[in-house]
Protein backbone atom coordinates (compact mmCIF):
# COMPACT_ATOMS: atom_id res chain seq x y z
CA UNK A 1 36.11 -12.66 8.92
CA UNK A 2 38.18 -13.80 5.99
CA UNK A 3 38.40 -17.34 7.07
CA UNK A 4 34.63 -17.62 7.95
CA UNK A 5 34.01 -16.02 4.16
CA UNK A 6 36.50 -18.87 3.08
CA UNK A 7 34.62 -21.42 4.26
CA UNK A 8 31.36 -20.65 2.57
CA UNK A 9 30.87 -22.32 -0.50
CA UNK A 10 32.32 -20.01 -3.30
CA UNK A 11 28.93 -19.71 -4.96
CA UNK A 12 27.17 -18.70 -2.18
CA UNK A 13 29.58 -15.75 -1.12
CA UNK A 14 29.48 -14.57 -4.67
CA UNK A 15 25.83 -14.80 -4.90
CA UNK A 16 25.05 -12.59 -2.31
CA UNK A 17 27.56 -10.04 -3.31
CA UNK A 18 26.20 -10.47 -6.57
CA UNK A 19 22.50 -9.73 -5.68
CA UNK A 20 23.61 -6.22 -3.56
CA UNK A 21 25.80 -5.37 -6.75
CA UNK A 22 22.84 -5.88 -9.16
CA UNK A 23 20.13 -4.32 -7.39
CA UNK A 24 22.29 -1.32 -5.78
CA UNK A 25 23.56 2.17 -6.57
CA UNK A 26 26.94 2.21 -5.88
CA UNK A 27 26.12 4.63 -3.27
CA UNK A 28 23.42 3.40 -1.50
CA UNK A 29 22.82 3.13 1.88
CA UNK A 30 21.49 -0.50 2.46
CA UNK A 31 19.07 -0.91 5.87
CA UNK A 32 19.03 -4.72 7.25
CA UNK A 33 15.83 -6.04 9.26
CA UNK A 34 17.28 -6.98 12.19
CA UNK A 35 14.88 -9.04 14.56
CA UNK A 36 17.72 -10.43 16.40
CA UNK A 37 16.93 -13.65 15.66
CA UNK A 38 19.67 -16.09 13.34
CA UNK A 39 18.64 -15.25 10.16
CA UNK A 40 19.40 -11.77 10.40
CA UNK A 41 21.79 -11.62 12.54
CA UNK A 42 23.64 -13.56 9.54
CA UNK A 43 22.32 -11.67 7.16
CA UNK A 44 23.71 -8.03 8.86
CA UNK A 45 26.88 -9.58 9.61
CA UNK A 46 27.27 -10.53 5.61
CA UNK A 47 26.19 -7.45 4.30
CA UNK A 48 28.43 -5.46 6.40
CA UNK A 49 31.53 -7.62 4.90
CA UNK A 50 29.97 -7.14 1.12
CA UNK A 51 28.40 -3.41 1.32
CA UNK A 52 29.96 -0.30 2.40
CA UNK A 53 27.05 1.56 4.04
CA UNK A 54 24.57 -0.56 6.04
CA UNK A 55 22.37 0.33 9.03
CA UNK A 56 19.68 -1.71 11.00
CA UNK A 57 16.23 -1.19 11.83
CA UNK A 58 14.86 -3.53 14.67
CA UNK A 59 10.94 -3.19 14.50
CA UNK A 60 9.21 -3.53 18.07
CA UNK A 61 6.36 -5.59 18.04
CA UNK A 62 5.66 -5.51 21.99
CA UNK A 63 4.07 -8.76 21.24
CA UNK A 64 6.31 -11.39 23.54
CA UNK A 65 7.40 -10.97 27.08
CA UNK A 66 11.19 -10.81 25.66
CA UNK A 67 10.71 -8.12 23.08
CA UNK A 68 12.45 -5.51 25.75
CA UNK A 69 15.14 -8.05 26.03
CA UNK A 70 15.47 -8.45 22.10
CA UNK A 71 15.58 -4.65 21.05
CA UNK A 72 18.30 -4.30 24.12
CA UNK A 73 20.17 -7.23 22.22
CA UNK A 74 20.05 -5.76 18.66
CA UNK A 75 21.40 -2.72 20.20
CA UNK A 76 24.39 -4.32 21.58
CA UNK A 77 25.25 -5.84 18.53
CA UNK A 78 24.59 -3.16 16.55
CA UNK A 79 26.51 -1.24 18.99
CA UNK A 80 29.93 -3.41 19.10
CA UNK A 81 29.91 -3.88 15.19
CA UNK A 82 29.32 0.01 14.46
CA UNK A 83 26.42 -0.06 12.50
CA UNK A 84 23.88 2.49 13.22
CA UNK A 85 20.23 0.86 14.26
CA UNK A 86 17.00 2.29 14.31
CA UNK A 87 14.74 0.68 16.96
CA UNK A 88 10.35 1.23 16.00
CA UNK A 89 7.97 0.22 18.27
CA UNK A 90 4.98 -0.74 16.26
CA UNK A 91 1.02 -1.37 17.60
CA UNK A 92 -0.01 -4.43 16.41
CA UNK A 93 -4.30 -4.46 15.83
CA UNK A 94 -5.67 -8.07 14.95
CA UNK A 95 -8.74 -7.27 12.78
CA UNK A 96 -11.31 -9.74 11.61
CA UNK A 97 -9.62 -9.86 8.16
CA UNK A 98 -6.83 -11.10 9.61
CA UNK A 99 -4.80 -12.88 12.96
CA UNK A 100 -1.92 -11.91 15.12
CA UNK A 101 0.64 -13.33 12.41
CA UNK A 102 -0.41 -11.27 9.72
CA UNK A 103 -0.90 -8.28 11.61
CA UNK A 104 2.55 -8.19 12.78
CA UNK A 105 3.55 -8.44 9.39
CA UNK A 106 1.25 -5.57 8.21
CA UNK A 107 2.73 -3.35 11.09
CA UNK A 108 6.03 -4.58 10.10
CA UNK A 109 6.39 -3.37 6.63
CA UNK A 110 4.39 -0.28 7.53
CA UNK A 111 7.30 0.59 10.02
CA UNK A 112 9.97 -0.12 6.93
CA UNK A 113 7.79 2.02 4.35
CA UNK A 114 7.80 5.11 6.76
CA UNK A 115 11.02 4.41 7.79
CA UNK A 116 13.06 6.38 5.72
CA UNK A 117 14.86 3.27 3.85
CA UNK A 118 15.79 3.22 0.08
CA UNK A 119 16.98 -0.29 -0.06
CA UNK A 120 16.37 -2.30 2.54
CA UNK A 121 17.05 -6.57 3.25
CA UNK A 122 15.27 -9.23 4.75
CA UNK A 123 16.93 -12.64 5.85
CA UNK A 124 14.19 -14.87 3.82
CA UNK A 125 16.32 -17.99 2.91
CA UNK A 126 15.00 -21.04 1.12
CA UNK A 127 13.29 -23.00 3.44
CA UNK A 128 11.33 -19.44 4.31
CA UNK A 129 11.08 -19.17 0.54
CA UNK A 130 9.43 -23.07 -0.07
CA UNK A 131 7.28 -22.15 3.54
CA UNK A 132 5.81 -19.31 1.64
CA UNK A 133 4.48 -20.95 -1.51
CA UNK A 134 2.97 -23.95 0.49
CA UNK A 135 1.34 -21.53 2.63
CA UNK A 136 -0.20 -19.66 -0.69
CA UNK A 137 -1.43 -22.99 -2.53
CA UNK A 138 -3.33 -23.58 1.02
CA UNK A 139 -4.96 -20.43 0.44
CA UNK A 140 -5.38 -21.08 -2.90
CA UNK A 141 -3.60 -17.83 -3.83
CA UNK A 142 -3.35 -17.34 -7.58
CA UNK A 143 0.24 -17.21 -10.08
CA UNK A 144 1.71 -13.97 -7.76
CA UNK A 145 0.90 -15.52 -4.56
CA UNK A 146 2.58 -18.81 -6.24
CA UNK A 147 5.35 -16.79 -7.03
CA UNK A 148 6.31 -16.60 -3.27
CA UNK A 149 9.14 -13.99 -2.82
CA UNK A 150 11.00 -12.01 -5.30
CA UNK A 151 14.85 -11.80 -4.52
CA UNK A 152 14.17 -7.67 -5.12
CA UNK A 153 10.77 -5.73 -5.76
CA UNK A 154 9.58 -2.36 -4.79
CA UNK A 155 7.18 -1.54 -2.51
CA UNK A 156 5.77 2.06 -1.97
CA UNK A 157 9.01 3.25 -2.95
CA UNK A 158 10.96 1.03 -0.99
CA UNK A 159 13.05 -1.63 -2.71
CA UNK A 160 13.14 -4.81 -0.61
CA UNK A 161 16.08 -7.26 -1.00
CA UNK A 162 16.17 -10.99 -0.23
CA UNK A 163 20.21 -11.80 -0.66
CA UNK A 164 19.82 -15.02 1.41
CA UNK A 165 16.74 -16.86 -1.16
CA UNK A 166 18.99 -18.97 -2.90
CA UNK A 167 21.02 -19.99 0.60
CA UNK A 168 19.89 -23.75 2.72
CA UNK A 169 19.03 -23.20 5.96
CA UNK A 170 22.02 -25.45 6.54
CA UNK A 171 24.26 -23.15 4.78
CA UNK A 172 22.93 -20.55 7.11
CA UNK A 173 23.42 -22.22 9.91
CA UNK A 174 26.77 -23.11 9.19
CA UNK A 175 27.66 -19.97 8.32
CA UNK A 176 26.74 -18.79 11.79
CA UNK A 177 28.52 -21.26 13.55
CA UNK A 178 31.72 -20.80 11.54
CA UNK A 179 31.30 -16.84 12.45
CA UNK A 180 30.78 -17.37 16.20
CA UNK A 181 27.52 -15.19 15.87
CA UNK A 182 25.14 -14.63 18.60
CA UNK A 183 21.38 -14.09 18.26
CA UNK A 184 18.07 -14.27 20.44
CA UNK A 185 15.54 -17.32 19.96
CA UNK A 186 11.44 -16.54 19.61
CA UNK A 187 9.60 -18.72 21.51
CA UNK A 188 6.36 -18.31 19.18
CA UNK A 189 8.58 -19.60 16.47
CA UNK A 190 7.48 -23.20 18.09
CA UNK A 191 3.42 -22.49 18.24
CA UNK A 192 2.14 -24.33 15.44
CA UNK A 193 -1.38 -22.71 16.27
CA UNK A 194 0.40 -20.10 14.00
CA UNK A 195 -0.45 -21.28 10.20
CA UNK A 196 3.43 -20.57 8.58
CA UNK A 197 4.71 -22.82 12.01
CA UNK A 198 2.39 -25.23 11.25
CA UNK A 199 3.70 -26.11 7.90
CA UNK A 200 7.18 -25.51 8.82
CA UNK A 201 7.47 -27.64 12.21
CA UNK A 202 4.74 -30.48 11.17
CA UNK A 203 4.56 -30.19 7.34
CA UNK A 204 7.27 -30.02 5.72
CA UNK A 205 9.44 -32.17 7.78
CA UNK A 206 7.02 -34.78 6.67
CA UNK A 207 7.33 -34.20 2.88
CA UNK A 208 10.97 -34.02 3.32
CA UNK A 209 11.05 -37.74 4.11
CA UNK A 210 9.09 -38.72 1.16
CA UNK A 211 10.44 -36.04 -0.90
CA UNK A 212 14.05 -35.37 0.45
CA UNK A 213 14.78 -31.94 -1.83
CA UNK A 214 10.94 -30.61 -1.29
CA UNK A 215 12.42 -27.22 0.11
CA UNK A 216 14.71 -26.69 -3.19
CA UNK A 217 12.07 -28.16 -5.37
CA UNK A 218 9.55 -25.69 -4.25
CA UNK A 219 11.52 -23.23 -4.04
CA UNK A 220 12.43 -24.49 -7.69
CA UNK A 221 8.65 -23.90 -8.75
CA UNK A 222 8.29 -20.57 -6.98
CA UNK A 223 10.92 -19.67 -9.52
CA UNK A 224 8.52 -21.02 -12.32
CA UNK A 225 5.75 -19.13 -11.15
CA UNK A 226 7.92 -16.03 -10.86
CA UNK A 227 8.70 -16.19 -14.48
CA UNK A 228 4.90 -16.82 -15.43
CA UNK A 229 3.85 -13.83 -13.60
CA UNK A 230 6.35 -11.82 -15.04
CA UNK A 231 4.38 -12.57 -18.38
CA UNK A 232 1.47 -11.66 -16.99
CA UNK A 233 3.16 -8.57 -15.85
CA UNK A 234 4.34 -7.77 -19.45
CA UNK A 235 0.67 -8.63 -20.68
CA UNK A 236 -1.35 -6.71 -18.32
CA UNK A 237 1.75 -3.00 -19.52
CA UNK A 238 0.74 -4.07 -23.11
CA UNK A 239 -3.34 -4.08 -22.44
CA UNK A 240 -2.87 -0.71 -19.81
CA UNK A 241 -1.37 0.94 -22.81
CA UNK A 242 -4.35 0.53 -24.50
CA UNK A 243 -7.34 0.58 -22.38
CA UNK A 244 -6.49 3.61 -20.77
CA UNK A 245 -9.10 2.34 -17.95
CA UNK A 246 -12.08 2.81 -20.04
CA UNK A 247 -14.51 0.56 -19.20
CA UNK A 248 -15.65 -0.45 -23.40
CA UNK A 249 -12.20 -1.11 -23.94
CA UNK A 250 -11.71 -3.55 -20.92
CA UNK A 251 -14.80 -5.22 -21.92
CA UNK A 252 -12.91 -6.45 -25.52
CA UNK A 253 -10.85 -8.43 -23.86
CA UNK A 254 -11.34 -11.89 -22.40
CA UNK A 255 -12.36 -12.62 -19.19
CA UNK A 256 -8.55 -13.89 -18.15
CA UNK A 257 -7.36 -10.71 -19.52
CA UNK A 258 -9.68 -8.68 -17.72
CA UNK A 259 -8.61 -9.96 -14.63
CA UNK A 260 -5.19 -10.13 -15.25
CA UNK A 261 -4.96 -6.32 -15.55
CA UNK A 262 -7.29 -5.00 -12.79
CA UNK A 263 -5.08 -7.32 -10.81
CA UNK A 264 -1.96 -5.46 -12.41
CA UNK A 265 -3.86 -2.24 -11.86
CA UNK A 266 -4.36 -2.23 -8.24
CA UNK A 267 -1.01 -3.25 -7.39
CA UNK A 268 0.33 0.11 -9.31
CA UNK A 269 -0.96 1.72 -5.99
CA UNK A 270 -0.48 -1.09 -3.19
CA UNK A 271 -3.90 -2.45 -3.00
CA UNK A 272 -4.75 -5.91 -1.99
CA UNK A 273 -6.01 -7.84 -4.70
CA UNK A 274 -9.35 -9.74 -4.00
CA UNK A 275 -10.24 -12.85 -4.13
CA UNK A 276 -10.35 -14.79 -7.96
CA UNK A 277 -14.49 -15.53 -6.65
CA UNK A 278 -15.01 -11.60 -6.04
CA UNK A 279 -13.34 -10.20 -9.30
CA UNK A 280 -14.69 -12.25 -11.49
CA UNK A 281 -18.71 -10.88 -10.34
CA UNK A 282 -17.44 -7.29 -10.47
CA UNK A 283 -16.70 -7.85 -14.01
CA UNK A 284 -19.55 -9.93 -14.64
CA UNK A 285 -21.94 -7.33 -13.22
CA UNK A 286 -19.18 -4.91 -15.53
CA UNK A 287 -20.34 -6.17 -18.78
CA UNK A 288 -24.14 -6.50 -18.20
CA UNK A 289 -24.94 -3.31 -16.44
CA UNK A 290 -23.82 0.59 -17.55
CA UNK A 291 -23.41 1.49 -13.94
CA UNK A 292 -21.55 -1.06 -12.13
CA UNK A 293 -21.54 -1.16 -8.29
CA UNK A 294 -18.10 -0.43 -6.51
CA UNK A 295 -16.04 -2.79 -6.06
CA UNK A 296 -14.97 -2.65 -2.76
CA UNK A 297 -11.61 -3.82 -1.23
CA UNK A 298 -9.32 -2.44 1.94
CA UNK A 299 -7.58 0.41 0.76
CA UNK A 300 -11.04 1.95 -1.30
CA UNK A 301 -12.86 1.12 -4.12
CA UNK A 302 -12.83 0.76 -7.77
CA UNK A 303 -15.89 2.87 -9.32
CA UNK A 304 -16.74 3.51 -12.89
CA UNK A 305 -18.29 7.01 -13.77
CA UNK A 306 -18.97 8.13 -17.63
CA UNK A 307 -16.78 4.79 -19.06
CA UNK A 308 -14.13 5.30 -16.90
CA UNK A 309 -12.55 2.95 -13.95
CA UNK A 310 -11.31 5.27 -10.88
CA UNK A 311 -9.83 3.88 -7.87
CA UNK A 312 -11.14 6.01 -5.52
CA UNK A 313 -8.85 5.53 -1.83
CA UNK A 314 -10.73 5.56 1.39
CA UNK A 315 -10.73 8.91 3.15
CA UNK A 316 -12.13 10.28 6.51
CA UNK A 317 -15.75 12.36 5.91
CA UNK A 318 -15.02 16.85 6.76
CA UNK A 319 -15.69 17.84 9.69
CA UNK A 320 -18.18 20.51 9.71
CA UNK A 321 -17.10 23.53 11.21
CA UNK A 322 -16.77 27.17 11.29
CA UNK A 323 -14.50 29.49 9.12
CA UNK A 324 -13.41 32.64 8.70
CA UNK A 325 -12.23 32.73 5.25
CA UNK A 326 -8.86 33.41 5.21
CA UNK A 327 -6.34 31.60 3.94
CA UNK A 328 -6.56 27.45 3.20
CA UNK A 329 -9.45 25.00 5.23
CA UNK A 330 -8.37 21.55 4.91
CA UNK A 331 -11.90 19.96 3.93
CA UNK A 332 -11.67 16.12 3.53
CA UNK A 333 -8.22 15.73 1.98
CA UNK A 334 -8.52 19.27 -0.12
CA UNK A 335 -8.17 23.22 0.36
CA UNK A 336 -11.00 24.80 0.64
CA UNK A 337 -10.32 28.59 -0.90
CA UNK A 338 -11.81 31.86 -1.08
CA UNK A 339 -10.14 33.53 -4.29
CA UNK A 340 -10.30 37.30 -4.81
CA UNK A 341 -12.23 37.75 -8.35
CA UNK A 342 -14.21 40.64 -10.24
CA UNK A 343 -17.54 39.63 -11.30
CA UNK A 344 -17.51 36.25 -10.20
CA UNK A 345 -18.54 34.00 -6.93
CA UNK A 346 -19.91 35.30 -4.00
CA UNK A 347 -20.00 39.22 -3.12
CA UNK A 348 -17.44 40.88 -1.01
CA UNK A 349 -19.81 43.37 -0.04
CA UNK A 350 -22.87 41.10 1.42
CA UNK A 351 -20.27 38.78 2.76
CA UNK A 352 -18.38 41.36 4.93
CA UNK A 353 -18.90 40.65 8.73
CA UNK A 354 -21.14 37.94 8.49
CA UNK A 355 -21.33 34.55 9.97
CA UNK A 356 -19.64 31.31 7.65
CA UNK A 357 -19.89 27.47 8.16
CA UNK A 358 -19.01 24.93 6.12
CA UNK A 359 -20.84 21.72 5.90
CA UNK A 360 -21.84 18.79 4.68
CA UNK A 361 -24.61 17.74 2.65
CA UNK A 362 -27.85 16.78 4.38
CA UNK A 363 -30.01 15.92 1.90
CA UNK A 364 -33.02 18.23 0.65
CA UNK A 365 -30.85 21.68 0.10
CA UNK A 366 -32.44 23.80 -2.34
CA UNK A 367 -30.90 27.17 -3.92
CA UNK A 368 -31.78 29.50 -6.67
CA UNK A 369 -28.18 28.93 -9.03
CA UNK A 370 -28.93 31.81 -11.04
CA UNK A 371 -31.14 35.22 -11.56
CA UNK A 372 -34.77 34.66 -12.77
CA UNK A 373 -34.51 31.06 -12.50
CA UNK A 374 -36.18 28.90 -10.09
CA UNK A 375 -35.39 27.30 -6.99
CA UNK A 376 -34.08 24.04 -7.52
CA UNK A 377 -33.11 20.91 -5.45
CA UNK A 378 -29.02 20.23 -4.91
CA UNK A 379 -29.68 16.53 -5.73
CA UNK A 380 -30.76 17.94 -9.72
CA UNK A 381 -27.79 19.77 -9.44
CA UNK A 382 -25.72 17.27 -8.65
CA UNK A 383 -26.37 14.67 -10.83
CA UNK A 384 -25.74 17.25 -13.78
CA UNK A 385 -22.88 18.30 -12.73
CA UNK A 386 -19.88 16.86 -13.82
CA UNK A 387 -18.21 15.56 -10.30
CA UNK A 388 -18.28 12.16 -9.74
CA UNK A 389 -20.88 10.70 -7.42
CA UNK A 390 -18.26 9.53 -4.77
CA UNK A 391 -16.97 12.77 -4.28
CA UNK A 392 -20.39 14.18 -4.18
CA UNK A 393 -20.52 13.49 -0.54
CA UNK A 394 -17.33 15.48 0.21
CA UNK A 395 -18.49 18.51 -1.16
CA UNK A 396 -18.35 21.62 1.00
CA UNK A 397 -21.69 23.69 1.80
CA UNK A 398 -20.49 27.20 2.13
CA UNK A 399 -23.86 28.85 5.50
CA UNK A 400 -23.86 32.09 5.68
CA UNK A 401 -25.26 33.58 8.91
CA UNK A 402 -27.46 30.07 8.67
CA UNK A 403 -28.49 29.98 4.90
CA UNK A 404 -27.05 28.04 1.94
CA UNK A 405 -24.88 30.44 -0.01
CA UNK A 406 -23.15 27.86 -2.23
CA UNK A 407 -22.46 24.41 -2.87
CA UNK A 408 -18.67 24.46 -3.99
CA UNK A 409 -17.86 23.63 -7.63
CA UNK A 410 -21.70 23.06 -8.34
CA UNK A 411 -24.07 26.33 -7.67
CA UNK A 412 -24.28 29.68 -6.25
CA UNK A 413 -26.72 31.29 -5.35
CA UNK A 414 -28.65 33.76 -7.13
CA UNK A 415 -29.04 36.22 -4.19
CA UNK A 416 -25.21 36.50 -3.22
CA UNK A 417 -23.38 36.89 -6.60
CA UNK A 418 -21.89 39.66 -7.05
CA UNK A 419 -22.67 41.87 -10.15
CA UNK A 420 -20.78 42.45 -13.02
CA UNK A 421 -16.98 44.72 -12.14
CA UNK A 422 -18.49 44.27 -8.29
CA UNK A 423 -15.15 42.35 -6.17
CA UNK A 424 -16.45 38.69 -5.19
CA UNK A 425 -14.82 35.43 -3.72
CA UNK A 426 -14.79 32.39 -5.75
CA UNK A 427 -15.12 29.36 -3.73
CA UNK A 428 -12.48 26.67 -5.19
CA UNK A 429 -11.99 23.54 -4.23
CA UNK A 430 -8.25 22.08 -4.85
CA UNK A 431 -8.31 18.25 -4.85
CA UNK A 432 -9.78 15.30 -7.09
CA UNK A 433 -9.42 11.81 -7.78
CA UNK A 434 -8.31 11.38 -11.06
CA UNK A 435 -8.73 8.72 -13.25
CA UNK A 436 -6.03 6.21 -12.71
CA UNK A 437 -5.66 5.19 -16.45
């Protein structure tokens, strides 16, 4: 291994040991994407020279006739240079959002996020690095997606490093050579119906004889863009310290800045950022109307309630079902509770040996929330209480033997409280959204 590290230019070596050194705990255990392919084949045979703990993780698409054939490869490498490798097999659902391509990439990083990793490297290089900011102008992706790919950036708690960014696709090639390395070929690599094969097999070839360093001039530019949208990064911690997600103070700024940080915002949690043409309506229809519609993307939607932005996550509606009080019922992402109290919720007495359900609501409840006052719809209720309208929907119904006894967090009624010193269970609800300021 020495000679083949001699023959790499000295820069190179000590770039990529410099990138695990700066972005590394000493003690860190670095994961490699291994596909089996040359790029990271190179890639895990370099990082087990430079870092003391490595392991791989070979993610199974099931996509090509050879994936078997692939995964049994990565595990004989893996296998004869003592590295530990974990192989995922991954489903891989097309949606009309997106194609195949992007899919696989989706259930790719979905596999590394749940994978365990800390730190983990892909073998991105420059060509892959110039591929990717072409590909972004085409889709007229904004400053980040100009920005291509960051040599290191977290992701859902996963730091993802790119050692190989600032290395020619000859230099990895040569490197491979000179190390006698072995790897597997994909045959989809070669469809240009795929848009990233387009633009590297018919594309860029072509710029590259007009423009002969196009790969290290875009990959040049990328850097640019990196730095602006580091800025922009800086700008949009500045204004976040300050709005606090209130919708007034959002409004003060200008339109670029308004953007800027709901961009910033929704990437704090992993959500996809919309399209420039979508966000700039929602804030139009921000400023001229009190109660703004949702804005709705992937992952859930951004709501305002009272002057405040939430971003509210998508979540599958409760199931409504029976229950016999005891203990915690998962309702909708909360626990649903009955907690022993004196003088407060619903009787112990009345309820003892009856019949509960918990639903949802229907629409046209009505309940009595209090002695000597009248019947009165849940919808009144509702809207006075102070729970926000999406989570209005969620709210558990607590039947008793087929009648409305409460409607958790907002009334209970009249007929089942329990009197004053009298033992009673007080339905609570534990879960929220909170405001994400």
């Amino acid at each position: 291994m020495a000679a083949s590290r001699n023959r790499l230019p000295a820069d190179l070596s000590a770039g990529f040991a410099a990138v695990l050194q700066a972005h590394l705990p000493a003690a860190a255990e670095l994961w490699v994407g291994l596909s089996g392919g040359r790029d990271s084949v190179v890639l895990l045979h370099l990082c087990k020279t430079f870092w003391p703990r490595v392991r791989a993780i070979h993610v199974h698409h099931g996509l090509s006739p050879h994936a078997d054939a692939w995964a049994d490869f990565c595990a004989t490498l893996c296998r004869d240079w003592e590295i530990p490798l974990s192989i995922v097999p991954v489903r891989v659902e097309p949606d009309a959002g997106r194609g195949l391509e992007a899919a696989a990439r989706a259930a790719r990083y979905r596999a590394y996020r749940e994978s365990g990793a800390r730190y983990l490297a892909l073998g991105h290089h420059r060509r892959d690095q110039a591929e990717t900011l072409l590909f972004n102008l085409c889709r007229g992706s904004g400053v980040a997606g100009a920005a291509a790919m960051p040599v290191c950036r977290a992701e859902a708690g996963l730091w993802l490093l790119r050692p190989l960014l600032t290395w020619a696709i000859a230099d990895v090639e040569r490197y491979a050579r000179t190390a006698g390395l072995a790897w597997v070929e994909d045959e989809s690599n070669q469809d240009i119906r795929y848009r990233r094969n387009f633009l590297r097999q018919r594309i860029l070839p072509r710029l590259a004889e007009v423009f002969p360093a196009v790969e290290a001039n875009l990959a040049r530019a990328a850097g640019h863009f990196a730095e602006a949208w580091g800025l922009l990064d800086v700008l949009a911690r500045q204004d976040d310290a300050v709005l606090e997600a209130q919708r007034e103070r959002l409004l003060q700024l200008d339109p670029a800045r308004q953007a800027n940080w709901l961009r910033w915002w929704l990437r704090q949690v992993g959500w996809q950022v919309p399209e420039a043409a979508a966000l700039s309506e929602w804030l139009r229809q921000l400023a001229v109307a009190e109660g703004a519609p949702e804005l709705r993307l992937r992952e859930g939607s951004v709501c305002v309630w009272r002057g405040q932005l939430y971003r509210v996550p998508h979540r599958q509606r409760p199931v409504p079902c029976a229950w016999d009080g005891q203990g915690a019922l998962l309702w909708g992402g909360a626990r649903l509770r009955l907690v022993p109290s004196v003088g407060a919720g619903i009787s112990q007495a009345r309820l003892a040996g009856r019949r509960l359900e918990v639903r949802l609501r229907q629409g046209g409840e009505r309940l009595c929330p209090g002695p000597g006052r009248p019947r009165r719809a849940l919808k009144k209720l509702l809207q006075e209480s102070d729970i926000p309208p999406w989570e209005r929907a969620y709210l558990p119904f607590i039947y008793v033997d087929g009648e409305l006894v409460a409607c958790v967090g907002v009334a209970l009624a009249a007929d089942w409280q329990c009197r004053a010193a009298e033992p009673g269970w007080l339905p609570c609800l534990e879960a929220g959204v909170s405001p994400a300021a």
